[in-house]
N, C-alpha and C. Protein backbone atom coordinates (compact mmCIF):
# COMPACT_ATOMS: atom_id res chain seq x y z
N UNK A 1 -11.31 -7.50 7.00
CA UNK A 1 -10.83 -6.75 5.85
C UNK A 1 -9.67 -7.51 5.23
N UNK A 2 -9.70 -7.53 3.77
CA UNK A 2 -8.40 -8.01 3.13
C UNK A 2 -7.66 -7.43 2.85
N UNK A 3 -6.26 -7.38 2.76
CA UNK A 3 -5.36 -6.72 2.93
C UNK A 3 -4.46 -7.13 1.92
N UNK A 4 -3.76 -6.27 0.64
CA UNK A 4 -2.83 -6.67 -0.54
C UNK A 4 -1.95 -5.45 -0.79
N UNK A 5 -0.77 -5.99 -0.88
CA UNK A 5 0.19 -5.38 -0.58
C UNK A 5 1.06 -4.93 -2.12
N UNK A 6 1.04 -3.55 -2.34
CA UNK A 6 2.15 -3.15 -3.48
C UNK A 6 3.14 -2.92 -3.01
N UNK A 7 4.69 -3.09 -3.74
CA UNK A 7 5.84 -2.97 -3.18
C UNK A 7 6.68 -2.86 -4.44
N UNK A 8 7.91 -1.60 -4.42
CA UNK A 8 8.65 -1.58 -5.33
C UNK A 8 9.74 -0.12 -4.93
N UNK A 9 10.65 -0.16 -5.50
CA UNK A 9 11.64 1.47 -5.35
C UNK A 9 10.67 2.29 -5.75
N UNK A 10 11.84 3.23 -5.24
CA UNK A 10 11.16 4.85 -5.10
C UNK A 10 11.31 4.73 -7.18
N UNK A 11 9.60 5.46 -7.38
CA UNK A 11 10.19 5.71 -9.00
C UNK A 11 9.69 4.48 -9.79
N UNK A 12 9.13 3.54 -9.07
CA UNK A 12 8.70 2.10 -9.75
C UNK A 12 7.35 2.64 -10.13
N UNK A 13 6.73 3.01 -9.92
CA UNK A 13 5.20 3.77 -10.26
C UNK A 13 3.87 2.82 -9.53
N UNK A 14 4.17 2.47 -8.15
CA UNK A 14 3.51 2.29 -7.03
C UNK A 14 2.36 3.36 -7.05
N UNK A 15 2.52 4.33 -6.72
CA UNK A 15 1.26 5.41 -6.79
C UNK A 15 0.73 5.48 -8.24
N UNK A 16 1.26 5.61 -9.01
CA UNK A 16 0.52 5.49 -10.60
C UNK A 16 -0.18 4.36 -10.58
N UNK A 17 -0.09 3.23 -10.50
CA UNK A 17 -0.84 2.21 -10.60
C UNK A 17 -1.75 2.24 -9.32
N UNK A 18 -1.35 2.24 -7.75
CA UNK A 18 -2.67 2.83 -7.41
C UNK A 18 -3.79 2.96 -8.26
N UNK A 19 -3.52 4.82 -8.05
CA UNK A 19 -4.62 5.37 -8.96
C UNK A 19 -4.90 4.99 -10.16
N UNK A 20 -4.54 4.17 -11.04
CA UNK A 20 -5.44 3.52 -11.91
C UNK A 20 -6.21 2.09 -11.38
N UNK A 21 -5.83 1.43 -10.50
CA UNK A 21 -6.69 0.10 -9.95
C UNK A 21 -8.15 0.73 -8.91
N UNK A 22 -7.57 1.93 -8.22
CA UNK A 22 -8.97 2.19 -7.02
C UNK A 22 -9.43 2.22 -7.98
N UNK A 23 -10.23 3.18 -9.44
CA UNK A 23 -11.41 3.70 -9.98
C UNK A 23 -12.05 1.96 -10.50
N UNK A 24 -11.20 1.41 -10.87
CA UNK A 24 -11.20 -0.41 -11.40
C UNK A 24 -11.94 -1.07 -10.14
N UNK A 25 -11.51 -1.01 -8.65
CA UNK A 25 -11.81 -1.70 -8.16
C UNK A 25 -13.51 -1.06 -7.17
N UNK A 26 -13.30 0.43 -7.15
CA UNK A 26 -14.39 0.90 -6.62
C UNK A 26 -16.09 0.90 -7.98
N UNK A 27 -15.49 0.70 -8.82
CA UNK A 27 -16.44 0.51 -9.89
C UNK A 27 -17.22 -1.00 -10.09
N UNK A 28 -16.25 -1.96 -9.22
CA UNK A 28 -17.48 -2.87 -8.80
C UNK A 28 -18.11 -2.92 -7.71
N UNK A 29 -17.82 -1.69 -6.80
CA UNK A 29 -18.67 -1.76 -5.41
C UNK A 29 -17.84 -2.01 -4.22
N UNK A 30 -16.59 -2.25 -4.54
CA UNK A 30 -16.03 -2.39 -3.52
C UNK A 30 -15.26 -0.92 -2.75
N UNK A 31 -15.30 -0.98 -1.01
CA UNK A 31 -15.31 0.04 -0.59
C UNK A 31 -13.52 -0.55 -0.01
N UNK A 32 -12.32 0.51 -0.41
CA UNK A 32 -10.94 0.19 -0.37
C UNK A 32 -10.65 0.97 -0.29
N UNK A 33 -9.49 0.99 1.25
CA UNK A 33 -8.87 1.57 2.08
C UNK A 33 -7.39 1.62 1.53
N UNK A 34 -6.48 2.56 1.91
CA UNK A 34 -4.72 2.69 1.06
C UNK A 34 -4.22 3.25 2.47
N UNK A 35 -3.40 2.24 3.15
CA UNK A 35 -2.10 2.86 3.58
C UNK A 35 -0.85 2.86 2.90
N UNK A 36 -0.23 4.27 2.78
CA UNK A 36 1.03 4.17 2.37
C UNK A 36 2.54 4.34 3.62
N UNK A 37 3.16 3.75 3.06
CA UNK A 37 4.14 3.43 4.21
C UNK A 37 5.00 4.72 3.58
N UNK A 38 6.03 5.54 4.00
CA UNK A 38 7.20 5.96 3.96
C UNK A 38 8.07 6.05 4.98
N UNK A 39 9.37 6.00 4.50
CA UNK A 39 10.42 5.87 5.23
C UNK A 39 11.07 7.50 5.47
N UNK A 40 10.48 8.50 5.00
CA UNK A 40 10.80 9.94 5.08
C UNK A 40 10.04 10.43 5.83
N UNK A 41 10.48 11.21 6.83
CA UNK A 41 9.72 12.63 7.40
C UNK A 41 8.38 13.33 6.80
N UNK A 42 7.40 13.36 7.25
CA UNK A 42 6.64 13.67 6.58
C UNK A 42 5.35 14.47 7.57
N UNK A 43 5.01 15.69 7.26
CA UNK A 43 4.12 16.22 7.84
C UNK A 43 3.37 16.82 7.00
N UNK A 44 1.72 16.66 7.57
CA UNK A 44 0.31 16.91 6.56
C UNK A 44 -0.17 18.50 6.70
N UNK A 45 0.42 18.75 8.19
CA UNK A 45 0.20 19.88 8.74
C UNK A 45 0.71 21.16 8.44
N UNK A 46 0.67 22.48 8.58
CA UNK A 46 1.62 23.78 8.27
C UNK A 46 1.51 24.41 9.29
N UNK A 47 3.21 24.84 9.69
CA UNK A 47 3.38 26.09 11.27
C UNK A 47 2.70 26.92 10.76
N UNK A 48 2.31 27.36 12.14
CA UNK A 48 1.00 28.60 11.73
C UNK A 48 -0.42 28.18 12.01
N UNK A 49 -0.88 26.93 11.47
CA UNK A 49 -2.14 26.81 11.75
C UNK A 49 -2.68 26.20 13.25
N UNK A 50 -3.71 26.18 13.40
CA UNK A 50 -3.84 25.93 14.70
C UNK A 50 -3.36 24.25 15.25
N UNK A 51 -4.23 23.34 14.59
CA UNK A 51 -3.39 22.34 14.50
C UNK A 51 -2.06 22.09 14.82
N UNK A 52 -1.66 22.66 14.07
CA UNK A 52 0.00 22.63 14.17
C UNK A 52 0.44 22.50 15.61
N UNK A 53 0.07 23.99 15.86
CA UNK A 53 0.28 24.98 17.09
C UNK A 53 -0.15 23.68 18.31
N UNK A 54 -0.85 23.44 17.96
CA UNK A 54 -1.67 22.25 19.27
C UNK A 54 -0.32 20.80 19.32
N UNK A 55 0.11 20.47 18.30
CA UNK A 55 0.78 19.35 18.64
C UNK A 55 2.33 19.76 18.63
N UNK A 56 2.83 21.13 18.21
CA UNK A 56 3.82 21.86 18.78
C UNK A 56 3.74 21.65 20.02
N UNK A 57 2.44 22.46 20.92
CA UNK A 57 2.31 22.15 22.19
C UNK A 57 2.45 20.95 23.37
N UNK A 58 2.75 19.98 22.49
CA UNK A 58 2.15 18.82 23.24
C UNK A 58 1.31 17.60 22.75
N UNK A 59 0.20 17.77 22.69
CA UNK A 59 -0.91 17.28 22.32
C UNK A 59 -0.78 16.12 21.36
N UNK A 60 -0.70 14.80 22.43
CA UNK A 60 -0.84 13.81 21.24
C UNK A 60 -1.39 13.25 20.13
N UNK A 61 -2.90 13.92 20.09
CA UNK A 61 -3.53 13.65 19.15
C UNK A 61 -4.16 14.73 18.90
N UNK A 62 -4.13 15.07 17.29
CA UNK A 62 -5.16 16.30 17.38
C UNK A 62 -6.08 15.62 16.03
N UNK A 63 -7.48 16.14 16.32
CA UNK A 63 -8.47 15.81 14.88
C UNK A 63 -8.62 16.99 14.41
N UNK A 64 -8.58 16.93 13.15
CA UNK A 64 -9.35 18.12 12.15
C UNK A 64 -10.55 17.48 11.57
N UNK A 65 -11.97 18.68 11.64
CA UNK A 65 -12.77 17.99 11.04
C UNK A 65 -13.60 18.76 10.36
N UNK A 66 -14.28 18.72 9.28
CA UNK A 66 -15.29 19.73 8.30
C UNK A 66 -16.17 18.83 7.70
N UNK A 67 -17.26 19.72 7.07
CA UNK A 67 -18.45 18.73 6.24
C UNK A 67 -17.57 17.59 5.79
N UNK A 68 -16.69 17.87 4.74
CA UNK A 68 -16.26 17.26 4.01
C UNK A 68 -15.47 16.00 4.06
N UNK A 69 -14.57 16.37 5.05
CA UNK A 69 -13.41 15.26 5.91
C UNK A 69 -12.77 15.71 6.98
N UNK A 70 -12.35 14.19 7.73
CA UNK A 70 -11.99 14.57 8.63
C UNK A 70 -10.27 13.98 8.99
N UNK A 71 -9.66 14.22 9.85
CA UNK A 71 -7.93 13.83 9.69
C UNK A 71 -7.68 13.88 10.89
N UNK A 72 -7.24 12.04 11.38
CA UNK A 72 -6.52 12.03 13.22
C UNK A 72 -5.20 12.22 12.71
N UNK A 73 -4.36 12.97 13.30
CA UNK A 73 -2.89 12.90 13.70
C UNK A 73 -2.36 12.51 15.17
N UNK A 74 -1.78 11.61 14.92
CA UNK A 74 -1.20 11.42 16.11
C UNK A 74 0.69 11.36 16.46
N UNK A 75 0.78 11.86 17.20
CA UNK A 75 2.26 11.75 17.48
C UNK A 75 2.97 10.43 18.00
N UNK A 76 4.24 10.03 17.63
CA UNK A 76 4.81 8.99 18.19
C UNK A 76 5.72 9.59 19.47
N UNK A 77 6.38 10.72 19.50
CA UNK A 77 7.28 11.01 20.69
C UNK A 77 8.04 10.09 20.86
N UNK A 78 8.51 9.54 20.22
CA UNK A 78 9.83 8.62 20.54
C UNK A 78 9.19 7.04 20.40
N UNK A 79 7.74 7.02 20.71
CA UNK A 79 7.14 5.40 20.90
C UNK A 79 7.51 4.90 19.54
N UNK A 80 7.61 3.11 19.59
CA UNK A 80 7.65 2.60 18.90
C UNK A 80 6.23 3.25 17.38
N UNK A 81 7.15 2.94 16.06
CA UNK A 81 6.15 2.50 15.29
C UNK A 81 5.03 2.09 14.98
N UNK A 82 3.65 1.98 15.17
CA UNK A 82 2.87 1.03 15.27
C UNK A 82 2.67 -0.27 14.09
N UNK A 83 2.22 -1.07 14.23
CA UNK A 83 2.49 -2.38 13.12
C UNK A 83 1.61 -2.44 12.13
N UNK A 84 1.91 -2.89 10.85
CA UNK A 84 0.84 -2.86 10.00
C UNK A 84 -0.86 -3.18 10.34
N UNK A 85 -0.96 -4.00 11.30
CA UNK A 85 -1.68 -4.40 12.31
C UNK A 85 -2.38 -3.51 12.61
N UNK A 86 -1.75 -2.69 13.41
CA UNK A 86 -2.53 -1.82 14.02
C UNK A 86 -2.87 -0.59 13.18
N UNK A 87 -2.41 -0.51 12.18
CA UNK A 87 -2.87 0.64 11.20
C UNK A 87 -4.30 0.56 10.64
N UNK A 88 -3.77 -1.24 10.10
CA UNK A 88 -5.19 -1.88 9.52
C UNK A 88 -6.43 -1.49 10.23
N UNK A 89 -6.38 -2.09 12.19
CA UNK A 89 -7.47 -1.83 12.94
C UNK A 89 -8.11 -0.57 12.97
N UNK A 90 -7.18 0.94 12.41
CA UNK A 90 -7.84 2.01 12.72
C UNK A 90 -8.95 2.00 11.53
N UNK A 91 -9.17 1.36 10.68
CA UNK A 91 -9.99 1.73 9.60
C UNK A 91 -11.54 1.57 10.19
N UNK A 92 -12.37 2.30 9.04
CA UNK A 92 -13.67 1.73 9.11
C UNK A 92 -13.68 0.53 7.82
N UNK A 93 -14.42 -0.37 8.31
CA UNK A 93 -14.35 -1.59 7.80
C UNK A 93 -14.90 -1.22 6.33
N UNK A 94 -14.12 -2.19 5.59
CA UNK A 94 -13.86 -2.15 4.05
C UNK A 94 -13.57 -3.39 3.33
N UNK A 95 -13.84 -2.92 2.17
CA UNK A 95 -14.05 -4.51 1.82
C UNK A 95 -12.32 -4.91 1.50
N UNK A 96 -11.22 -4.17 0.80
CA UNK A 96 -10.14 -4.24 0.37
C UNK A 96 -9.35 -3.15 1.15
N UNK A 97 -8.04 -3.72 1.56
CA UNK A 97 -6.93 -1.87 2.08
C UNK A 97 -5.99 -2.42 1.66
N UNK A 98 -5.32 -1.53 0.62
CA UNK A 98 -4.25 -1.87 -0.29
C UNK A 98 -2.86 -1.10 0.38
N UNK A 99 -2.05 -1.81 0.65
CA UNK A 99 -1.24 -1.54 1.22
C UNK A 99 0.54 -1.00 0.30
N UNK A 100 0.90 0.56 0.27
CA UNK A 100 1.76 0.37 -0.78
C UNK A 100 3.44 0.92 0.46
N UNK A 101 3.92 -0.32 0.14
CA UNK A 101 5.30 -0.36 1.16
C UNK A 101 5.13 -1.29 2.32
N UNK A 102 5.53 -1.15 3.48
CA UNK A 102 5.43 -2.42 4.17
C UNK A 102 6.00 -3.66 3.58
N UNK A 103 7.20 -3.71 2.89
CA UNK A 103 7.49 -5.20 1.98
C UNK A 103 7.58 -6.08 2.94
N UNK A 104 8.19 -5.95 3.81
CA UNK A 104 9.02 -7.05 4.54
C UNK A 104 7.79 -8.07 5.84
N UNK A 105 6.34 -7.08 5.08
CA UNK A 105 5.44 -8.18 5.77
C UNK A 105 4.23 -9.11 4.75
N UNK A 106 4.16 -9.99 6.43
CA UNK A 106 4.05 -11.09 5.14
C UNK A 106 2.14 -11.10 4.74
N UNK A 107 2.07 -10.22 3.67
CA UNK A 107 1.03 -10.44 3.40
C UNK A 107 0.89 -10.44 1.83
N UNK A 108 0.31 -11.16 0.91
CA UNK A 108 0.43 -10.74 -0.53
C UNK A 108 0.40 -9.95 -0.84
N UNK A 109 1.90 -9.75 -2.19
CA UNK A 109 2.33 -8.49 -2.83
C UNK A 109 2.65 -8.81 -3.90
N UNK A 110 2.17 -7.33 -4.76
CA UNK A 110 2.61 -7.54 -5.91
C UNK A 110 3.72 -6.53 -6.13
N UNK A 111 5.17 -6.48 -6.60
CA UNK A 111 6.08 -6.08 -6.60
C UNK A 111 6.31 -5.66 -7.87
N UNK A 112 5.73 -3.59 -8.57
CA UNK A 112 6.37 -3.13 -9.39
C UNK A 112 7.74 -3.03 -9.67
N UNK A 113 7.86 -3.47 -10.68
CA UNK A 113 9.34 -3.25 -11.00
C UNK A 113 9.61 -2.94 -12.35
N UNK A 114 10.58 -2.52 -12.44
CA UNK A 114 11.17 -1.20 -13.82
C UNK A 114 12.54 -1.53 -14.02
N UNK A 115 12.88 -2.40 -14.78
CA UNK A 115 14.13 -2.97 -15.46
C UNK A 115 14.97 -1.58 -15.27
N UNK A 116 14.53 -0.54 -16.04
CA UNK A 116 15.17 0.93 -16.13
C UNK A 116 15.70 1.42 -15.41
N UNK A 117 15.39 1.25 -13.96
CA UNK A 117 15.61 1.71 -12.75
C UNK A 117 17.00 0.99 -11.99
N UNK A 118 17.31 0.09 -13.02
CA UNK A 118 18.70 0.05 -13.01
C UNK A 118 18.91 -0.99 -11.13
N UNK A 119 17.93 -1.11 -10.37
CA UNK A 119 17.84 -1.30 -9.29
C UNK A 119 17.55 -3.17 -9.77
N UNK A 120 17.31 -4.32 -8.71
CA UNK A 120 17.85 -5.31 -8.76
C UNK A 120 15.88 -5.63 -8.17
N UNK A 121 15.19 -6.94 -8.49
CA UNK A 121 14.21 -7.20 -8.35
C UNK A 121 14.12 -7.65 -6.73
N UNK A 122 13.12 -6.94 -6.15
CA UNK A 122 12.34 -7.44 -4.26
C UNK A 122 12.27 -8.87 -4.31
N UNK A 123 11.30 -9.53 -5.33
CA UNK A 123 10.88 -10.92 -5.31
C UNK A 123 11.81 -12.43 -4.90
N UNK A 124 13.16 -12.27 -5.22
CA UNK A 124 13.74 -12.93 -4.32
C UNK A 124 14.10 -13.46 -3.13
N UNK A 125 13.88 -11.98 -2.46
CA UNK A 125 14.22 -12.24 -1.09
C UNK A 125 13.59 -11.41 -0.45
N UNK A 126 11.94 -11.44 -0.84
CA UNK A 126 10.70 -11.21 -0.19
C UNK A 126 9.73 -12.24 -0.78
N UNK A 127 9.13 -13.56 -0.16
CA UNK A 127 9.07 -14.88 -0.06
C UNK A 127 7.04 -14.50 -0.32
N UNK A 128 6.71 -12.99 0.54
CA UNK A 128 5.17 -12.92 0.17
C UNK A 128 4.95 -12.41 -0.97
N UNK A 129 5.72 -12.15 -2.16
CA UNK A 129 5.51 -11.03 -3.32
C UNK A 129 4.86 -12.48 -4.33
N UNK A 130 3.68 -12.53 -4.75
CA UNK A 130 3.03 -13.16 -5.61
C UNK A 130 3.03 -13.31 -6.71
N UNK A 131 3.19 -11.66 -7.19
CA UNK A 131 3.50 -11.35 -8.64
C UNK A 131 4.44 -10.09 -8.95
N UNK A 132 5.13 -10.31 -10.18
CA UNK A 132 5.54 -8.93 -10.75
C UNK A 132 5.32 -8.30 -12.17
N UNK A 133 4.43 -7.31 -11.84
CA UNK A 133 4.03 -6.36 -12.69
C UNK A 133 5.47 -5.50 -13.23
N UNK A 134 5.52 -5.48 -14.40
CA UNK A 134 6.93 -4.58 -15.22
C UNK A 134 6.26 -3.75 -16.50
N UNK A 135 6.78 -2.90 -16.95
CA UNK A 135 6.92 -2.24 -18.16
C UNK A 135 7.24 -2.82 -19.36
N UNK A 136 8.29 -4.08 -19.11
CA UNK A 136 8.84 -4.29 -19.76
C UNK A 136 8.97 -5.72 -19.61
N UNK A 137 9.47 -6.78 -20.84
CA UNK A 137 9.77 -7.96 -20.63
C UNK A 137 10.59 -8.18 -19.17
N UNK A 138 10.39 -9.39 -18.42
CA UNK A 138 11.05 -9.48 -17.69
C UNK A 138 12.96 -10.49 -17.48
N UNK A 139 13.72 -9.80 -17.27
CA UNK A 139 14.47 -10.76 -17.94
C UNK A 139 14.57 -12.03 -17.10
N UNK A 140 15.18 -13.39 -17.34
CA UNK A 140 15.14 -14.52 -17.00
C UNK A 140 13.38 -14.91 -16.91
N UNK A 141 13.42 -15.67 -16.11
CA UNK A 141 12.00 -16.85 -15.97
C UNK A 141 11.72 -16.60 -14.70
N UNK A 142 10.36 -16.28 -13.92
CA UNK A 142 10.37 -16.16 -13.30
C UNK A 142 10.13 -17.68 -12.63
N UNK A 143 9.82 -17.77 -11.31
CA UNK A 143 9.74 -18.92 -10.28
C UNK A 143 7.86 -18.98 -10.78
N UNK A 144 7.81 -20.50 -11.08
CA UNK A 144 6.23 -20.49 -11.36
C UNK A 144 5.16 -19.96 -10.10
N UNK A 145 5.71 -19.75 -8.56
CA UNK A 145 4.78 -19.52 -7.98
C UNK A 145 4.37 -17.94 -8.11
N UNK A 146 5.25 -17.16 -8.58
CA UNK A 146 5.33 -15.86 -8.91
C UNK A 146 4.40 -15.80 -10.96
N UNK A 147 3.14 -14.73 -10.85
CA UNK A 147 2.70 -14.63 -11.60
C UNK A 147 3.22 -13.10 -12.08
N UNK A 148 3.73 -12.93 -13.83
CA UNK A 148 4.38 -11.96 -14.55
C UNK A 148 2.68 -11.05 -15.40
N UNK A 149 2.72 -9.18 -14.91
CA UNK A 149 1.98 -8.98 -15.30
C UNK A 149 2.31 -8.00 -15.75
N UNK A 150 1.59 -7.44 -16.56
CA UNK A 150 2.07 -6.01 -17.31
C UNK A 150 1.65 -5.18 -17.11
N UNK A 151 2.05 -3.94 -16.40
CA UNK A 151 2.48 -2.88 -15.70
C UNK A 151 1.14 -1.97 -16.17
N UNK A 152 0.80 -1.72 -17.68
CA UNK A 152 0.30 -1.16 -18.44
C UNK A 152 -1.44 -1.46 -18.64
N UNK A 153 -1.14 -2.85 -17.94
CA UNK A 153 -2.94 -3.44 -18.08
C UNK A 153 -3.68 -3.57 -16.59
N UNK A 154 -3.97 -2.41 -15.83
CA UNK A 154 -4.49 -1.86 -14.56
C UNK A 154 -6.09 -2.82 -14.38
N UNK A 155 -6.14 -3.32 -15.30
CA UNK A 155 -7.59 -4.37 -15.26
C UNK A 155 -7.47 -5.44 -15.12
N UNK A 156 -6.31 -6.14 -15.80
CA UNK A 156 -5.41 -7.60 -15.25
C UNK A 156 -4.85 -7.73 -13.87
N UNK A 157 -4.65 -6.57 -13.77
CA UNK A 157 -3.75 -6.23 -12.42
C UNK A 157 -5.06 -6.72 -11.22
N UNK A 158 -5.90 -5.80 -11.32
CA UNK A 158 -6.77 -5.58 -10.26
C UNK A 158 -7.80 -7.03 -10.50
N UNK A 159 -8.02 -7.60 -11.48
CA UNK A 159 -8.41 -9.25 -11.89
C UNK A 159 -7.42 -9.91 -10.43
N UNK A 160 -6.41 -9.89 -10.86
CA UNK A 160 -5.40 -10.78 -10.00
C UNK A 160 -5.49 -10.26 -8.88
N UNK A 161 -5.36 -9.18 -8.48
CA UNK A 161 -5.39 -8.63 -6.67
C UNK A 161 -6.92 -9.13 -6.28
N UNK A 162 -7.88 -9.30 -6.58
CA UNK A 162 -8.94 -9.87 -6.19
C UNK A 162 -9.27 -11.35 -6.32
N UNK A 163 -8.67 -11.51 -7.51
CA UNK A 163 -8.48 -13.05 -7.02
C UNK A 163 -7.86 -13.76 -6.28
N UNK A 164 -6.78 -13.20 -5.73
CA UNK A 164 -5.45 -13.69 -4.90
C UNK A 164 -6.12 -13.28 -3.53
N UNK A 165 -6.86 -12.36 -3.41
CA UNK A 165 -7.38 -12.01 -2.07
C UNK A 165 -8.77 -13.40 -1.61
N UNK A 166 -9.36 -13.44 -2.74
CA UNK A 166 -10.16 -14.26 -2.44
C UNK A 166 -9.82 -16.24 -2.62
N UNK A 167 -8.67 -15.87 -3.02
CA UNK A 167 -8.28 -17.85 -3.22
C UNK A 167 -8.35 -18.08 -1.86
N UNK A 168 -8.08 -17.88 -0.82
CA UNK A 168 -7.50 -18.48 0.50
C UNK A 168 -6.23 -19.28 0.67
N UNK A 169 -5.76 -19.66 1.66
CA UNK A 169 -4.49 -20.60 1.50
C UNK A 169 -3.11 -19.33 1.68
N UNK A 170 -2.50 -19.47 1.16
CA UNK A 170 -1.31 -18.48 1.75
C UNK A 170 -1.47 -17.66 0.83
N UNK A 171 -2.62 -17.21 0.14
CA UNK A 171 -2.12 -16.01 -0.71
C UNK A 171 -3.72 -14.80 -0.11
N UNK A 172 -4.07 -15.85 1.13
CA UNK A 172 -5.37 -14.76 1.17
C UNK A 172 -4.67 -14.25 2.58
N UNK A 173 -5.06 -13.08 3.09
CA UNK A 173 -4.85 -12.06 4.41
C UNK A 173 -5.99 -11.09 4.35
N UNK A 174 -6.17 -11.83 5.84
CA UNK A 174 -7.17 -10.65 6.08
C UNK A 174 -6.22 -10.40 8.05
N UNK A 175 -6.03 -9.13 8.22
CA UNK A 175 -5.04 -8.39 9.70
C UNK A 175 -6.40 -8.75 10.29
C-alpha cells in the first residue's frame, strides 16, 4: 500500500481537502484508506451503551458490527502509541491510505497552509513535505524541491499525490 501524507495547523483545511480529493481519487478506481492522527482525547463511543460499558470494564478490545459496518476499538492502558506502521498494517489492502497528521514522519507530504492563520510554514523543518498547497500566493520562493499548489484546485492536487506516489525514489512510500 502507498502511503501520502497531509499535514498542516488546526484550521488549515486538511479535512476539507480530504473530502474533495477521495471522490477525485475513488472515481478512477482506486480503493483509499484515511488515517487521521489527533493529538486530543477522543472517544467514538457513548456511556451508556454497551460497548462502552464493556471497555469501562476492562476489555481491551471491543468490535461493533452490523450489515452495514463494522468498528475495532482498542485500548492503550498506558501502552505505548502504536506507529504509523502499525496503523498502516491494520488495513485491508488498498491501493492509496492518505495519511492526515503524523508530520514528523518521513513519508511524502503535502503541507496545507493558510498565510491567514497567522501561524509560520511546516516545510522548513519537515525535510518529507513535497509540496505546499495555499489559498493564497505564497510569500517568498519556495525551495525548487518543494512543488507550490493551489489549495482550490482538488484535481491538481490529487494529479500530484499520485504522481509522487508512483515516481519512486524518495518521494514514493509504501509502510
Amino acid at each position: 500500500m502507498r502511503v501520502f501524507g497531509i499535514a498542516g495547523y488546526s484550521g488549515s483545511g486538511k479535512t476539507t481537502l480530504l473530502e474533495k480529493l477521495l471522490p477525485l481519487l475513488t472515481a478512477r478506481g482506486l480503493r483509499v484508506s484515511v488515517i487521521k492522527h489527533t493529538h486530543h482525547h477522543f472517544d467514538i463511543d457513548r456511556p451508556g451503551k454497551d460497548s462502552f460499558r464493556h471497555r469501562q470494564a476492562g476489555a481491551s478490545q471491543v468490535l461493533l458490527a452490523s450489515s452495514s459496518r463494522w468498528v475495532l476499538m482498542s485500548e492503550l492502558r498506558g501502552a505505548e502509541e502504536p506507529s504509523l506502521a502499525e496503523h498502516v498494517a491494520r488495513f485491508a489492502p488498498c491501493d492509496l491510505v492518505l495519511i492526515e497528521g503524523f508530520k514528523g514522519e518521513a513519508i511524502p507530504t503535502l503541507e496545507v497552509f493558510r498565510p491567514a492563520n497567522g501561524k509560520s510554514p511546516l516545510w522548513p523543518d519537515h525535510h518529507q513535505i513535497v509540496a505546499v498547497a495555499s489559498d493564497q500566493p505564497l510569500p517568498g520562493t519556495l525551495p525548487g524541491h518543494l512543488a507550490a499548489l493551489d489549495l482550490n484546485d482538488a484535481a491538481a492536487i490529487a494529479g500530484f499525490i499520485l504522481g509522487t506516489v508512483q515516481a519512486g525514489g524518495k518521494t514514493h512510500a509504501v509502510l
